[in-house]
PDB file of N, CA and C in Angstrom:
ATOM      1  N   UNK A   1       0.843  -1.174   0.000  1.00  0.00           N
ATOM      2  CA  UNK A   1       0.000   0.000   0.000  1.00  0.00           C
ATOM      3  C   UNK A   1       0.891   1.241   0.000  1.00  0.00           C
ATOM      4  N   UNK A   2       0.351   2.156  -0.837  1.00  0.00           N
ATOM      5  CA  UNK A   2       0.855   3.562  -0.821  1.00  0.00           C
ATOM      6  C   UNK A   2       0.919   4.527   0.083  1.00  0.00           C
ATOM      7  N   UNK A   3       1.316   5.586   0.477  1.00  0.00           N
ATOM      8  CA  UNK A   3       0.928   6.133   1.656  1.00  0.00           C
ATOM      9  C   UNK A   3       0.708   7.598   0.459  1.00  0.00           C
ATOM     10  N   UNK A   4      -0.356   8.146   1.397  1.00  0.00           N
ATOM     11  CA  UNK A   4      -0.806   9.432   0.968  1.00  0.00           C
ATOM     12  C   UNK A   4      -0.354  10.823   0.896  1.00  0.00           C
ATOM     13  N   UNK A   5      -0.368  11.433   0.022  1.00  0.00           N
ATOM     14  CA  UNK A   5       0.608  12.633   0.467  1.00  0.00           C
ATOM     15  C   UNK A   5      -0.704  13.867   0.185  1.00  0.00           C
ATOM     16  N   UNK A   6      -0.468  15.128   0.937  1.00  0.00           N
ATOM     17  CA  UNK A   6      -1.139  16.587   0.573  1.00  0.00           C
ATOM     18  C   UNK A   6      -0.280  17.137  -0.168  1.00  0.00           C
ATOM     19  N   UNK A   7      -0.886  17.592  -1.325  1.00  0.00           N
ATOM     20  CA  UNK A   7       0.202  19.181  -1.645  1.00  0.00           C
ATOM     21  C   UNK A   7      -0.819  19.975  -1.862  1.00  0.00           C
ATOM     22  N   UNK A   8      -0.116  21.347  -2.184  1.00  0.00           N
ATOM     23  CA  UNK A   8      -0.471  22.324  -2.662  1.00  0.00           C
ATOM     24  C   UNK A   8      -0.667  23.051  -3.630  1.00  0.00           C
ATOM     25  N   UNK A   9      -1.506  23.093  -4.635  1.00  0.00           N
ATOM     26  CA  UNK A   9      -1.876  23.644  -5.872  1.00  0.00           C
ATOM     27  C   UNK A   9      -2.746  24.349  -6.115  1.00  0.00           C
ATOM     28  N   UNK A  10      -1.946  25.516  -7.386  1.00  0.00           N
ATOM     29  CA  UNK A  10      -3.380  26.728  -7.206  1.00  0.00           C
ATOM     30  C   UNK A  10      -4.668  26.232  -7.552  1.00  0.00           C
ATOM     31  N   UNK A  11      -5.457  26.530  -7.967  1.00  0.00           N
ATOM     32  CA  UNK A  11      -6.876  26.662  -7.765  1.00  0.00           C
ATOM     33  C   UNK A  11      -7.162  25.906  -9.132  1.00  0.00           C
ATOM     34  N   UNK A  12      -5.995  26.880 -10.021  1.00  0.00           N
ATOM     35  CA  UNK A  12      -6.245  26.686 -11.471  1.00  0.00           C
ATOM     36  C   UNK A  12      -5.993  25.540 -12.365  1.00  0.00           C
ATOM     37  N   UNK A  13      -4.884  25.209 -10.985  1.00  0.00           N
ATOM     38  CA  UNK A  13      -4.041  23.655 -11.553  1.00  0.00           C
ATOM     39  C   UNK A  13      -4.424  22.764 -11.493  1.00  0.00           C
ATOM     40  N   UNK A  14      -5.593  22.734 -10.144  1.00  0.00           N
ATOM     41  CA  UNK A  14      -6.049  21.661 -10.185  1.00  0.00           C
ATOM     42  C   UNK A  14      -7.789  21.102 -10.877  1.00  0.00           C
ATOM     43  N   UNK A  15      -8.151  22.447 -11.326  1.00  0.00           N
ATOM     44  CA  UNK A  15      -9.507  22.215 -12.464  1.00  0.00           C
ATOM     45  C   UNK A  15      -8.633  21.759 -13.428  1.00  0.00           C
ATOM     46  N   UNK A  16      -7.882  22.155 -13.845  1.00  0.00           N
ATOM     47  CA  UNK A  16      -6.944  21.867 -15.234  1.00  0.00           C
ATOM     48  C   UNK A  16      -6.826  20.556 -15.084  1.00  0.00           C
ATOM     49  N   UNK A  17      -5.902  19.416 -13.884  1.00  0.00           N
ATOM     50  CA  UNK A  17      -5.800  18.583 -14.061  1.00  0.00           C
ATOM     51  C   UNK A  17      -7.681  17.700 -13.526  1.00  0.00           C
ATOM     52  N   UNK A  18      -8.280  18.626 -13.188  1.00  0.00           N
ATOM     53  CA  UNK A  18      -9.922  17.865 -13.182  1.00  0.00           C
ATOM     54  C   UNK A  18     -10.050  17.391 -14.706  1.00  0.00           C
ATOM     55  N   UNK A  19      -9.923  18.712 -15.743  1.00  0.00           N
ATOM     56  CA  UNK A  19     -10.468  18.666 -16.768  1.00  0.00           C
ATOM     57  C   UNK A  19      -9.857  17.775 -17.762  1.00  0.00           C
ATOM     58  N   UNK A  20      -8.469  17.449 -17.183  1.00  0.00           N
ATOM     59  CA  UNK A  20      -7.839  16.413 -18.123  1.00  0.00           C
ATOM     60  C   UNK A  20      -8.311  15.231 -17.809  1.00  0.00           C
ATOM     61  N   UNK A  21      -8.631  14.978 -16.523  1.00  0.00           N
ATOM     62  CA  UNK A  21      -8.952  13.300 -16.075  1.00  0.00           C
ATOM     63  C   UNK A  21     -10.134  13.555 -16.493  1.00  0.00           C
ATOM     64  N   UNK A  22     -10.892  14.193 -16.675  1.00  0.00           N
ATOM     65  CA  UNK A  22     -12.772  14.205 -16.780  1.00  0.00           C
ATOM     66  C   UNK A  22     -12.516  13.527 -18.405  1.00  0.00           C
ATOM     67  N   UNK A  23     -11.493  14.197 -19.273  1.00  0.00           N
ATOM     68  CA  UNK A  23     -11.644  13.943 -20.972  1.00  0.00           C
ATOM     69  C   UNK A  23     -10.536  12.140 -20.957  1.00  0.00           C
ATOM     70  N   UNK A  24     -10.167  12.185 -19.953  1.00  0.00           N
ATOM     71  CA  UNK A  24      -9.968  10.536 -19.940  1.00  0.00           C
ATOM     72  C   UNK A  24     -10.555   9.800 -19.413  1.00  0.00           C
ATOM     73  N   UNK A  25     -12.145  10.013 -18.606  1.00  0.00           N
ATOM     74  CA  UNK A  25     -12.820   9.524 -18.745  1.00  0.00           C
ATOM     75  C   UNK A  25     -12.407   9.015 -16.721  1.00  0.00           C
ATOM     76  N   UNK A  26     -11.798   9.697 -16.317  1.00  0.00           N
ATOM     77  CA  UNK A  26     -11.115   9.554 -14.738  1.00  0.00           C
ATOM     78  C   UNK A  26     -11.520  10.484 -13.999  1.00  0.00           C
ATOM     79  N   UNK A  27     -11.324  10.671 -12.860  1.00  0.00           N
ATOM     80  CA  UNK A  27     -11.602  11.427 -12.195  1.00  0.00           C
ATOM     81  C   UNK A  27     -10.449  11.978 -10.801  1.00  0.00           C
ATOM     82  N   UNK A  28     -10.445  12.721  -9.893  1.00  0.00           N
ATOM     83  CA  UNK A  28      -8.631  12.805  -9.614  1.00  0.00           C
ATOM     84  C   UNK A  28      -8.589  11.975  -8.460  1.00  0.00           C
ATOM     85  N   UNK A  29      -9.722  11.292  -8.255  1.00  0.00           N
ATOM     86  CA  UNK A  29      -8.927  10.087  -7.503  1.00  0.00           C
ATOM     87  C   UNK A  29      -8.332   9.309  -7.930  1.00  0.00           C
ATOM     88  N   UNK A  30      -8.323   8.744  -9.380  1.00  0.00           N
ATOM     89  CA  UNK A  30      -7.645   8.272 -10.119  1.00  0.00           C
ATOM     90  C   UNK A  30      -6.287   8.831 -10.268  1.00  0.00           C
ATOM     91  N   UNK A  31      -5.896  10.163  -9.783  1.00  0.00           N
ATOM     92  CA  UNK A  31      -4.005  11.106 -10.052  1.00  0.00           C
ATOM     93  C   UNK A  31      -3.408  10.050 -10.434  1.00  0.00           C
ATOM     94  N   UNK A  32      -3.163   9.011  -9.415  1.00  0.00           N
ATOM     95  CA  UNK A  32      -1.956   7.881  -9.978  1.00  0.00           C
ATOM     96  C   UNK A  32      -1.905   7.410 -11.365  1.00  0.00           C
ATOM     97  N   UNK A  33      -2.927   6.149 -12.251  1.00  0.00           N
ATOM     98  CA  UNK A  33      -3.022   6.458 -13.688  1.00  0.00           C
ATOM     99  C   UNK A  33      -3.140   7.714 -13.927  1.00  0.00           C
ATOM    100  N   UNK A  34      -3.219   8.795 -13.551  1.00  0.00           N
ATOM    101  CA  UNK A  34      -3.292  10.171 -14.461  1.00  0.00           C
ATOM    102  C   UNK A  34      -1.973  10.385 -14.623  1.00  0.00           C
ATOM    103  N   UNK A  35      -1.072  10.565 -13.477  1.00  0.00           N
ATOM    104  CA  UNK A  35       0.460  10.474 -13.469  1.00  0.00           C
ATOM    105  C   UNK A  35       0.968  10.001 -14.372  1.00  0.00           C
ATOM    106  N   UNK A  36       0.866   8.424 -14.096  1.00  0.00           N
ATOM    107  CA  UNK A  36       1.132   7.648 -15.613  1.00  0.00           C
ATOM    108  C   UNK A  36       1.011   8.056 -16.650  1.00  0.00           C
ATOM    109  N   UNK A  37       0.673   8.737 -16.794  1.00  0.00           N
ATOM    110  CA  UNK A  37       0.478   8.980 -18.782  1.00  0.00           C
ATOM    111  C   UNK A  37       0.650   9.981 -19.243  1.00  0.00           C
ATOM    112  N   UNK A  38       1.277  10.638 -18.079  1.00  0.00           N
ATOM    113  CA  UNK A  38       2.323  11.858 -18.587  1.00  0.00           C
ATOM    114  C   UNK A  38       3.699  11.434 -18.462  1.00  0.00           C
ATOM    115  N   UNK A  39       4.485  12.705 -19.366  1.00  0.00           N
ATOM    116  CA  UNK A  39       5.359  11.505 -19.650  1.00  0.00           C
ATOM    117  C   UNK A  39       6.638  13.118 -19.403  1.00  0.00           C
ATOM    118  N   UNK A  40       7.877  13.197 -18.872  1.00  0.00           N
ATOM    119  CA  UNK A  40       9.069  14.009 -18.896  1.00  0.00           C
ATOM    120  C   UNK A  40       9.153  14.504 -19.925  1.00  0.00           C
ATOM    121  N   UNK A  41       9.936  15.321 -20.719  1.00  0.00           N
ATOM    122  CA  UNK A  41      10.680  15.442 -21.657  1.00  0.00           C
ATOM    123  C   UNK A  41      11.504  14.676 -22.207  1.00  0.00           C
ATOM    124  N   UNK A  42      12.229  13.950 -21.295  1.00  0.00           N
ATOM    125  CA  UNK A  42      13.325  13.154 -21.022  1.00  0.00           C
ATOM    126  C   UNK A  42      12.809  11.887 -21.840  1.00  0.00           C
ATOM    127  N   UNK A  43      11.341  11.252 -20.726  1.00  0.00           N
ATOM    128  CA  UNK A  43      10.767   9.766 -21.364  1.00  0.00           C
ATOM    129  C   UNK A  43      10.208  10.273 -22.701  1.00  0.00           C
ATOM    130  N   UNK A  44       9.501  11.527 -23.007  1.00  0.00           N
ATOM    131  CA  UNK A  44       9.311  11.349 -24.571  1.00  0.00           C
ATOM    132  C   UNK A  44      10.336  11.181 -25.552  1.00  0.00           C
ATOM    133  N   UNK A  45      11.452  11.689 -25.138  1.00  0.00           N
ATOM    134  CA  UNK A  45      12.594  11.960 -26.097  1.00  0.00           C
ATOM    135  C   UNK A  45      13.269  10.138 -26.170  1.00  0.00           C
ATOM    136  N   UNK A  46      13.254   9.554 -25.306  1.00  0.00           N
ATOM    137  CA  UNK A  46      13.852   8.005 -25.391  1.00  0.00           C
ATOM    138  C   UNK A  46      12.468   7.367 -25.675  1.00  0.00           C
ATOM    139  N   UNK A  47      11.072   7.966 -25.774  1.00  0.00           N
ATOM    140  CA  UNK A  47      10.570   7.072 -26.495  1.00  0.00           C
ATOM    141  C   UNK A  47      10.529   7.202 -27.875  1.00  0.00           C
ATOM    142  N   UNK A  48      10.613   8.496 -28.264  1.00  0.00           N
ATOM    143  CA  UNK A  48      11.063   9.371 -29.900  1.00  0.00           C
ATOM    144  C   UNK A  48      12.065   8.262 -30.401  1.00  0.00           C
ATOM    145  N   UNK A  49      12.947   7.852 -29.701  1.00  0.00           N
ATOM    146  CA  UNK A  49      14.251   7.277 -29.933  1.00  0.00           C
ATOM    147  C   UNK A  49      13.869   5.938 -30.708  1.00  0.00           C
ATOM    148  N   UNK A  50      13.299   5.701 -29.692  1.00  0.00           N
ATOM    149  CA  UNK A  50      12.976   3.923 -29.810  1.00  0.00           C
ATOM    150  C   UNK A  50      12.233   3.811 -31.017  1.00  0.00           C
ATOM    151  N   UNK A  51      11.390   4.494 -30.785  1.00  0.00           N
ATOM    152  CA  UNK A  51      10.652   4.594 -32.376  1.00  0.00           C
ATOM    153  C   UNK A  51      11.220   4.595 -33.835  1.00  0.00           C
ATOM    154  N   UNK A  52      12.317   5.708 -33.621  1.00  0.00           N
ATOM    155  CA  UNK A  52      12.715   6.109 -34.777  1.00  0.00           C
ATOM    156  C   UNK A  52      14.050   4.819 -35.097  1.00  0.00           C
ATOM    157  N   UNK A  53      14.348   4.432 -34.219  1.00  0.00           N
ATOM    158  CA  UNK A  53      15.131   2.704 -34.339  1.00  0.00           C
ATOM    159  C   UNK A  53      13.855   1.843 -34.695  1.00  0.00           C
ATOM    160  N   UNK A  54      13.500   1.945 -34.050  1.00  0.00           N
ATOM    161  CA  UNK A  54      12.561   0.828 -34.607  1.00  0.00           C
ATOM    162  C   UNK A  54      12.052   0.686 -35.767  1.00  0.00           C
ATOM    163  N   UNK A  55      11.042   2.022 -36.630  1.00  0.00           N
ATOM    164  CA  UNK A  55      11.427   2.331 -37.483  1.00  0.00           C
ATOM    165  C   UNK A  55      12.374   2.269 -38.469  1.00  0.00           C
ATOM    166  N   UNK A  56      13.693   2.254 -38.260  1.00  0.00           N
ATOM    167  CA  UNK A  56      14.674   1.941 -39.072  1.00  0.00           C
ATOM    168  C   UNK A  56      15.170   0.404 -38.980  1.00  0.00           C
ATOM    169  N   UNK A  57      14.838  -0.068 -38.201  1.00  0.00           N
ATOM    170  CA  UNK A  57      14.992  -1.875 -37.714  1.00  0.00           C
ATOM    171  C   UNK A  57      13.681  -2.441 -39.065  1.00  0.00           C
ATOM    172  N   UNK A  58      12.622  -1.791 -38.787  1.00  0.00           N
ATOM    173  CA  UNK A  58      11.483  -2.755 -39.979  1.00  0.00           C
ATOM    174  C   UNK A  58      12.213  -2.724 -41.032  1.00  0.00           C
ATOM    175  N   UNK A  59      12.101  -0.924 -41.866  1.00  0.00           N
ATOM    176  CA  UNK A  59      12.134  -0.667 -43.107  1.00  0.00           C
ATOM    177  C   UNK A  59      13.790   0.268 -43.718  1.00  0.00           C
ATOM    178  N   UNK A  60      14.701   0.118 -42.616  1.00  0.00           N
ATOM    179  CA  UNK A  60      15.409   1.483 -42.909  1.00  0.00           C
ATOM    180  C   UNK A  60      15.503   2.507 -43.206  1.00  0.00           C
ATOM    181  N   UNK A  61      13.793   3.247 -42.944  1.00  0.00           N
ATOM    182  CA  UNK A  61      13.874   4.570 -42.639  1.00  0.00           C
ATOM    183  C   UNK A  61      14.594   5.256 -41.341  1.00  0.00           C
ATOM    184  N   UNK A  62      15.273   6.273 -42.432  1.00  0.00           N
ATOM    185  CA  UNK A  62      16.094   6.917 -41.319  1.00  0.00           C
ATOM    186  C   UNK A  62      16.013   8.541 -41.642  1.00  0.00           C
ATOM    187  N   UNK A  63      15.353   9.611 -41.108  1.00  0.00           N
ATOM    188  CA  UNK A  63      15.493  10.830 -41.309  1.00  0.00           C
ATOM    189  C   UNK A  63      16.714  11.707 -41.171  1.00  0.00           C
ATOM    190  N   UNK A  64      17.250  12.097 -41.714  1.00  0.00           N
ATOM    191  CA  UNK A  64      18.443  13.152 -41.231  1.00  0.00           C
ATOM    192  C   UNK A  64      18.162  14.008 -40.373  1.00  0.00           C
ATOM    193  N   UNK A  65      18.509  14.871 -39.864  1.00  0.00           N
ATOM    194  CA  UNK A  65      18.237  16.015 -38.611  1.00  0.00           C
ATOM    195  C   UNK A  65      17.998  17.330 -39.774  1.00  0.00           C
ATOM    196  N   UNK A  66      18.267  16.902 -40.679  1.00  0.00           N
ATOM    197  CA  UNK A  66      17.485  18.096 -41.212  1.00  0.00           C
ATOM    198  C   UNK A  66      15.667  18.051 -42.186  1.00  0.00           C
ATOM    199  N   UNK A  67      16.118  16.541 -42.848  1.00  0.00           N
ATOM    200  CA  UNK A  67      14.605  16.458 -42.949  1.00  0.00           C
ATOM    201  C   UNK A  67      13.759  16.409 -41.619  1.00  0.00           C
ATOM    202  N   UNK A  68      14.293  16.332 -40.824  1.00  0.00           N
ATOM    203  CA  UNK A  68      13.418  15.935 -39.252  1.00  0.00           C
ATOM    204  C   UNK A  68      12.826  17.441 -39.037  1.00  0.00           C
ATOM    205  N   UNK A  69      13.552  18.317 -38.722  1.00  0.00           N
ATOM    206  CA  UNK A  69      13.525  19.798 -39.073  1.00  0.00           C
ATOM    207  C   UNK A  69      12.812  20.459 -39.684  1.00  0.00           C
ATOM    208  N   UNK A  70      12.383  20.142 -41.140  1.00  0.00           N
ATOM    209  CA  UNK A  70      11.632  20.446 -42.445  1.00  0.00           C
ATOM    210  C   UNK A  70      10.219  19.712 -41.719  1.00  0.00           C
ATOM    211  N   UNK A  71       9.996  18.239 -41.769  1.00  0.00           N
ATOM    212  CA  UNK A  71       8.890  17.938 -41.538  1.00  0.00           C
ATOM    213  C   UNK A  71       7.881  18.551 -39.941  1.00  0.00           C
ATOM    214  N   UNK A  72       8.728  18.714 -39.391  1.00  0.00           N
ATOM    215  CA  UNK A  72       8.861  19.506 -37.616  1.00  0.00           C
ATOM    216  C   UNK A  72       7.838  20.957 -37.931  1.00  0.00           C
ATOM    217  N   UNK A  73       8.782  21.719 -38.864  1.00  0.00           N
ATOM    218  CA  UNK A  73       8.302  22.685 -39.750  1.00  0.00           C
ATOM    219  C   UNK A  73       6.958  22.734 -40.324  1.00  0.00           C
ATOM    220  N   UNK A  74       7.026  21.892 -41.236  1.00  0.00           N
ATOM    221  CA  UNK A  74       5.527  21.833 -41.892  1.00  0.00           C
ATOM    222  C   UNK A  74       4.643  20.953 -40.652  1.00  0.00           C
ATOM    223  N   UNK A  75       4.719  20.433 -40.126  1.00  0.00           N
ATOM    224  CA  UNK A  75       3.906  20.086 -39.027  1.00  0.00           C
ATOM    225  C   UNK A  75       3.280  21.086 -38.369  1.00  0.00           C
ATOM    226  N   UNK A  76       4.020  22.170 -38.027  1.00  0.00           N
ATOM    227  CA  UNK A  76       3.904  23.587 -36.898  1.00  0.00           C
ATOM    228  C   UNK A  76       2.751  24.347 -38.055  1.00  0.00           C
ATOM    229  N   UNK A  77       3.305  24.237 -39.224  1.00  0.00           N
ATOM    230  CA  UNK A  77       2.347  24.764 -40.272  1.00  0.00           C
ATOM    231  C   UNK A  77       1.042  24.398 -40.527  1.00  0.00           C
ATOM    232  N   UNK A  78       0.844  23.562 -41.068  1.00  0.00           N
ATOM    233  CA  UNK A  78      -0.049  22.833 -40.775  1.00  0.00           C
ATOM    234  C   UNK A  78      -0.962  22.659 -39.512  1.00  0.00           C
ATOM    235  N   UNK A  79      -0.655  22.692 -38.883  1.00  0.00           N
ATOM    236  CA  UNK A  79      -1.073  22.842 -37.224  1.00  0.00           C
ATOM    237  C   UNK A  79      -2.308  23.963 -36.717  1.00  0.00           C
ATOM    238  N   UNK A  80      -1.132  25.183 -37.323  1.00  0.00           N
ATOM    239  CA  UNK A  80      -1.173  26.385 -37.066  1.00  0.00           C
ATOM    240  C   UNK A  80      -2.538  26.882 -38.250  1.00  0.00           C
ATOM    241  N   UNK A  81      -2.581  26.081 -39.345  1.00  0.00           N
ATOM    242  CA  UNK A  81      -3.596  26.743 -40.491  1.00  0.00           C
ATOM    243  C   UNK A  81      -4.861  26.119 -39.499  1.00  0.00           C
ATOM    244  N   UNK A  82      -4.739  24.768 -39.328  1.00  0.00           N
ATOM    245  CA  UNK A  82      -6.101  24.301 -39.292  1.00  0.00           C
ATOM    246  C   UNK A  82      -6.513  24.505 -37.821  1.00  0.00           C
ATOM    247  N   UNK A  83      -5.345  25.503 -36.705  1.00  0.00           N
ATOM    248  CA  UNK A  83      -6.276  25.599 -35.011  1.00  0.00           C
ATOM    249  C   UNK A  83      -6.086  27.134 -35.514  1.00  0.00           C
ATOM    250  N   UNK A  84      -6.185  27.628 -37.142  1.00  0.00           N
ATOM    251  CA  UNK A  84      -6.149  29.366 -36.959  1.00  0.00           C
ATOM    252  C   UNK A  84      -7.949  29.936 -36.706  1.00  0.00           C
ATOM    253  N   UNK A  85      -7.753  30.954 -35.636  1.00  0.00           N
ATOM    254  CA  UNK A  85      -9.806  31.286 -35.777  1.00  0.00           C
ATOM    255  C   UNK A  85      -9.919  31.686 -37.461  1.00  0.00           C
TER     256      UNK A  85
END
C-alpha cells in the first residue's frame, strides 16, 4: 500500500488537471493512472528514440536532422492553419 501525500496547488491547476482526467474519462482520484500517462521530456525523447530505431529496424527509414527539421516545420504549419480562428 501507498501512503498518501497533501500538496499544494493553485486553484487553477487543479480544475486543469480535473479537466484532463474528466476527458480521460477519470476522475482525480484516479491522479496515480493520471500520473502515468504523462510523460518528462526526457521519457518522450527516449521514447522518440525507440521509435525512430525501430522504425529503421522494420524498413530502414532513417530521417536526417534536417529532414526531421523540415517535416517539424511543416507540421507547426499545418497545425497552425487548421487551429487558426
Amino acid at each position: 500500500m501507498t501512503a498518501d501525500a497533501n500538496i499544494r496547488i493553485p486553484r487553477e491547476t487543479k480544475d486543469r488537471l480535473a479537466a484532463v482526467a474528466a476527458a480521460e474519462g477519470l476522475s482525480l482520484r484516479a491522479f496515480p493512472r493520471l500520473a502515468q500517462m504523462l510523460l518528462t521530456p526526457a521519457e518522450r525523447a527516449e521514447r522518440a528514440e525507440k521509435a525512430r530505431a525501430a522504425l529503421h529496424d522494420w524498413n530502414g527509414y532513417a530521417l536526417t536532422p534536417a529532414e526531421e527539421r523540415d517535416l517539424d516545420r511543416e507540421l507547426d504549419r499545418r497545425l497552425a492553419r487548421a487551429t487558426a480562428p
